[in-house]
Protein backbone atom coordinates (compact mmCIF):
# COMPACT_ATOMS: atom_id res chain seq x y z
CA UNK A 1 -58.52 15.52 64.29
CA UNK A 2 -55.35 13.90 65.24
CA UNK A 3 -52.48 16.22 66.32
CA UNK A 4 -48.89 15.57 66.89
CA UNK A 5 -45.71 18.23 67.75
CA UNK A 6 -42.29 17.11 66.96
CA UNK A 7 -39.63 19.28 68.70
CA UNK A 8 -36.42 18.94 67.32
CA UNK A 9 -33.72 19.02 70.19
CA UNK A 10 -31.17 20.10 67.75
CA UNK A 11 -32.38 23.38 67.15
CA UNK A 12 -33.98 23.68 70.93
CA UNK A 13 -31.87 26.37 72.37
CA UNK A 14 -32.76 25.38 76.16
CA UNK A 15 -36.32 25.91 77.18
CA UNK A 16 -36.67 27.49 80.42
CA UNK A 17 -33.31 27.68 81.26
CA UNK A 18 -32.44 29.99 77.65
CA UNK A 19 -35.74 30.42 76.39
CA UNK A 20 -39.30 29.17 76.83
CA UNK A 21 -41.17 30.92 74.31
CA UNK A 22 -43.35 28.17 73.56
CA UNK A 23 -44.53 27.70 77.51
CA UNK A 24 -45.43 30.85 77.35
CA UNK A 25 -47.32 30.66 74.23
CA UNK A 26 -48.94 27.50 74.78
CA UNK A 27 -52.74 28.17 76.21
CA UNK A 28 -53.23 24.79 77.60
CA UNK A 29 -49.66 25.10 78.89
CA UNK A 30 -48.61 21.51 77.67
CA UNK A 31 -45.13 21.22 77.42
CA UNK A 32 -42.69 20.22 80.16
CA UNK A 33 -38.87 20.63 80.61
CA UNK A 34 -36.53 18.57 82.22
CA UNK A 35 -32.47 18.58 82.71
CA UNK A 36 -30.64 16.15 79.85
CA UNK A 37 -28.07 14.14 81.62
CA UNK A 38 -28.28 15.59 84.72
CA UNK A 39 -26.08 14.66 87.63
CA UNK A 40 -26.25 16.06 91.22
CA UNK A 41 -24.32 18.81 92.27
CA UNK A 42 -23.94 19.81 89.32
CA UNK A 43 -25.92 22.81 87.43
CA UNK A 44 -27.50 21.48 84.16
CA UNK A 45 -27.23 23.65 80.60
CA UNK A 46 -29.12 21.48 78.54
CA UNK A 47 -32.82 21.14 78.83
CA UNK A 48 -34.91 18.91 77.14
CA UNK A 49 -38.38 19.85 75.99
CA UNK A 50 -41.73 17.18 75.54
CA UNK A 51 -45.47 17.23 75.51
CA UNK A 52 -46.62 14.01 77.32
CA UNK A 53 -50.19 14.49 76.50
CA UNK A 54 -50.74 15.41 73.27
CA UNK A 55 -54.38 15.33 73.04
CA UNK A 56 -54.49 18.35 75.22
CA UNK A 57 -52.91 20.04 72.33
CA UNK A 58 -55.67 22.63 70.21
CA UNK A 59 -53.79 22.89 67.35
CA UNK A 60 -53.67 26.66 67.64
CA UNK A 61 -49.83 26.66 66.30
CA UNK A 62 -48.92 29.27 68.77
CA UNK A 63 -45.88 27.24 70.15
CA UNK A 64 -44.81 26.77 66.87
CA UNK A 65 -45.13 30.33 65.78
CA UNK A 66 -43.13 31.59 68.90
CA UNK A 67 -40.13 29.31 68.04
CA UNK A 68 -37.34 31.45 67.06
CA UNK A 69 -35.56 28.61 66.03
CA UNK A 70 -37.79 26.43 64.59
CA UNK A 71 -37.68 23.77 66.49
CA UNK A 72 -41.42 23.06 67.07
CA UNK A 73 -43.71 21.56 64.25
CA UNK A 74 -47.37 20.98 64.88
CA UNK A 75 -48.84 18.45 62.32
CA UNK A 76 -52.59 18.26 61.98
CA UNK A 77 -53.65 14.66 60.56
């Protein structure tokens, strides 16, 4: 079974930094944030969210159910 998550940054409201529902619901713990545009010195507000490895992904939906804003889709192929 193939899996895939699309996150759309649009309605990602920040994880950790605002939210990070998703980490916490994930139990392989897959996903990884990291500053958008960051530049030193200076504090970032925007975080971008990704899952480099997707094959560790079980398909469980968890992430996706934990999204208050819908941002996460898990597509089983």
């Amino acid at each position: 079974m193939k899996i895939s998550i699309n996150i759309d940054d649009s309605k990602c409201i920040g994880a950790p930094y605002k939210c990070n529902k998703c980490m916490q619901a994930c139990p392989k713990v897959i996903f990884v944030a990291y500053p958008h545009n960051r530049q030193q010195g200076m504090i970032c507000d925007k975080w971008c969210l990704e899952v480099p490895i997707e094959e560790l992904c079980i398909g469980c939906r968890l992430c996706e159910k934990a999204c208050p804003e819908g941002a996460i889709q898990v597509i089983l192929a």
